[in-house]
C-alpha atoms as a PDB file:
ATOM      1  CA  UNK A   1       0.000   0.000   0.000  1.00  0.00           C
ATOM      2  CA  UNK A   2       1.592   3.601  -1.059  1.00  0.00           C
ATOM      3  CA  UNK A   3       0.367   6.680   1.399  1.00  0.00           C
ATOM      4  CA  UNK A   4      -0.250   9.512  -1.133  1.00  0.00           C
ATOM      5  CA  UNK A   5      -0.572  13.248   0.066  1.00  0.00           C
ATOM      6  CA  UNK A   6      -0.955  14.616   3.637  1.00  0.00           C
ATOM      7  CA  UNK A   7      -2.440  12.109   6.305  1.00  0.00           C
ATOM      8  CA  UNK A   8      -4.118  13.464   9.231  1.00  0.00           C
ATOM      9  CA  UNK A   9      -3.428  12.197  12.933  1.00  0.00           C
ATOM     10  CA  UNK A  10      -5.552   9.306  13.248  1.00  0.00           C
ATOM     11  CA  UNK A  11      -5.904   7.598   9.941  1.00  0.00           C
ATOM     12  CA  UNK A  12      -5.554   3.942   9.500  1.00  0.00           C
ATOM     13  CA  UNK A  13      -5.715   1.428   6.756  1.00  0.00           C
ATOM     14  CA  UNK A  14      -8.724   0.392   5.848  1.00  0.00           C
ATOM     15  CA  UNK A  15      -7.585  -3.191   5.613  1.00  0.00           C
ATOM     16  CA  UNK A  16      -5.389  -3.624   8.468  1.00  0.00           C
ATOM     17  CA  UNK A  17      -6.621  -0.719  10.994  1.00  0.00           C
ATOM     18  CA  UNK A  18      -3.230   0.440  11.267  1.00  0.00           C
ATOM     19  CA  UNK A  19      -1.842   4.304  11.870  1.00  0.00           C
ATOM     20  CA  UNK A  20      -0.739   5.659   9.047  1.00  0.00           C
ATOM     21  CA  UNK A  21       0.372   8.175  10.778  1.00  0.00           C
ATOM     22  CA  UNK A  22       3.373   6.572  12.605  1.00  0.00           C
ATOM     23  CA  UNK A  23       7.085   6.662  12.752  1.00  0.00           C
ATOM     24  CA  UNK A  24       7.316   3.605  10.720  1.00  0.00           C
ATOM     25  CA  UNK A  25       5.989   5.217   7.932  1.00  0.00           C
ATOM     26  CA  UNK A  26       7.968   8.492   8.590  1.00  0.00           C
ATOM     27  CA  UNK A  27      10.668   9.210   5.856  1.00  0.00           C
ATOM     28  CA  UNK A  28      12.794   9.732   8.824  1.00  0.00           C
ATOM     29  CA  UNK A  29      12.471   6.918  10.794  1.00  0.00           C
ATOM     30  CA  UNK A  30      15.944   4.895  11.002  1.00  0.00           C
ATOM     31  CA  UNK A  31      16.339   2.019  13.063  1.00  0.00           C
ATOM     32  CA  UNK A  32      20.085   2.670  13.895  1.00  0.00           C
ATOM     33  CA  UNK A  33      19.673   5.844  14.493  1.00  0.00           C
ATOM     34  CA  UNK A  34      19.399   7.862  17.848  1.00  0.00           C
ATOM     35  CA  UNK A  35      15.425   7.337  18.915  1.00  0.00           C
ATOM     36  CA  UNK A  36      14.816   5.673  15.529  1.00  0.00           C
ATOM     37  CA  UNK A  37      15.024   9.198  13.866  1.00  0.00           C
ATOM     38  CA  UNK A  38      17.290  10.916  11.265  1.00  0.00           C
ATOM     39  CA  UNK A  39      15.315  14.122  12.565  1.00  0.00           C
ATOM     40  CA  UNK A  40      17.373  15.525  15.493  1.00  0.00           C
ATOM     41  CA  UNK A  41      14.596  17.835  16.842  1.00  0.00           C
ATOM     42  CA  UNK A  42      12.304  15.517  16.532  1.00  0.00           C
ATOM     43  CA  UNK A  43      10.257  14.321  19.954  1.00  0.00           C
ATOM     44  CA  UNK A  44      10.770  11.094  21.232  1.00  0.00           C
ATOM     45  CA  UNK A  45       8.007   8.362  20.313  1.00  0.00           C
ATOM     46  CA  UNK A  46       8.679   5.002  22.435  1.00  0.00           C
ATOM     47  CA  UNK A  47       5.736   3.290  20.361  1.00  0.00           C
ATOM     48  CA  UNK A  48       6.976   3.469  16.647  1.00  0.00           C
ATOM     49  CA  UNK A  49       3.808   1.914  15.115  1.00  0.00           C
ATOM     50  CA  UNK A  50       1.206   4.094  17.077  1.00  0.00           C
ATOM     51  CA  UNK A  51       0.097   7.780  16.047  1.00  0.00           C
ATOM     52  CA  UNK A  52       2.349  10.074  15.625  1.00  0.00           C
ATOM     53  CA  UNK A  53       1.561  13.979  16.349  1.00  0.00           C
ATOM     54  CA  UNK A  54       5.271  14.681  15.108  1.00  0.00           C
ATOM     55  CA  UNK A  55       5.262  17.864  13.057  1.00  0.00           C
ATOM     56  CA  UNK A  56       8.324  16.609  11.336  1.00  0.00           C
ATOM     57  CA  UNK A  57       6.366  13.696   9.876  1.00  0.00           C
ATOM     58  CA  UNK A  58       6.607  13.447   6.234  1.00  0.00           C
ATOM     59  CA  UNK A  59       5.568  10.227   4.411  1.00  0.00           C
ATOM     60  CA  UNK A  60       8.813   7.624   3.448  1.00  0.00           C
ATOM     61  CA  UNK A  61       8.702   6.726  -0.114  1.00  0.00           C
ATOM     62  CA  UNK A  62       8.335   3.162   0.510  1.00  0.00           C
ATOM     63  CA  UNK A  63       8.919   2.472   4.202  1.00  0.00           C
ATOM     64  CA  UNK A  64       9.491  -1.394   4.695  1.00  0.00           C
ATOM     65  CA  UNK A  65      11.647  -1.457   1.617  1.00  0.00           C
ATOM     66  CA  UNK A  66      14.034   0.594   2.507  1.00  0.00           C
ATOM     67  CA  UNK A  67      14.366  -1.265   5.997  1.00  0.00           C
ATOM     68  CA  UNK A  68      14.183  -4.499   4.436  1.00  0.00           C
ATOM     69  CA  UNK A  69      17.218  -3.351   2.526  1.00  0.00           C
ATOM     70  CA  UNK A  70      19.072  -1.625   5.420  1.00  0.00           C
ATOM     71  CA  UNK A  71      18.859  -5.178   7.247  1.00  0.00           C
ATOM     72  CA  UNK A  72      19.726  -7.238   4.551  1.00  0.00           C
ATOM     73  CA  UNK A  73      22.755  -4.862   3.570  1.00  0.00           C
ATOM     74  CA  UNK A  74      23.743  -5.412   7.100  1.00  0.00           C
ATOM     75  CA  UNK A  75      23.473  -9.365   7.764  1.00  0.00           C
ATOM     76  CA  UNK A  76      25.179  -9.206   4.270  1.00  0.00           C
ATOM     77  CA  UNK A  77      28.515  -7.422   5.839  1.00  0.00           C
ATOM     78  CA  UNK A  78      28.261  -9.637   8.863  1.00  0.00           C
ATOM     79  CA  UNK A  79      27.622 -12.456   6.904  1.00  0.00           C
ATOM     80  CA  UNK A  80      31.383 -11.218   5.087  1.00  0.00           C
ATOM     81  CA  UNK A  81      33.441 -10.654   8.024  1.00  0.00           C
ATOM     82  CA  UNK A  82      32.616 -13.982   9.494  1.00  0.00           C
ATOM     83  CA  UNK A  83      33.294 -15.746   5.600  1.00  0.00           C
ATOM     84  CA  UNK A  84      36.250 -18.468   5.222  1.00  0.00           C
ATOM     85  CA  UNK A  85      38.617 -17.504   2.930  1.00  0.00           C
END
């Protein structure tokens, strides 16, 4: 599912009932970063997947893609370091 254009507070997915408004789905949101967020003034959120009232909250292009990547790019260097030559 692609988020298009500005999403209020407290919408969810019509299939799933999920926030759309959430860090997860934040173009900022970084798992290895400090709190989870490439924004430095950004508020803490302890609860990534629940609404967000961030006003730095812009929608991520894709969200789990580019996490699924992040991780894989990782286990792929650790995966390297640990290889038999």
């Amino acid at each position: 599912m692609e988020i298009e254009g500005k999403v209020t507070q407290n919408a969810t997915c019509e299939k799933c009932m999920s926030y759309l408004r959430c860090c997860l789905n934040c173009r900022f949101h970084d798992p290895v970063a400090y709190n989870e967020c490439r924004e430095p003034q950004a508020p803490r959120v302890k609860e990534k997947e629940k609404a967000c009232f961030c006003e730095f909250f812009e929608v991520a292009s894709n969200p789990n893609v580019a996490e699924n990547n992040r991780k894989e790019g990782a286990l792929k260097k650790l995966n390297d370091l640990f290889k038999k030559s």
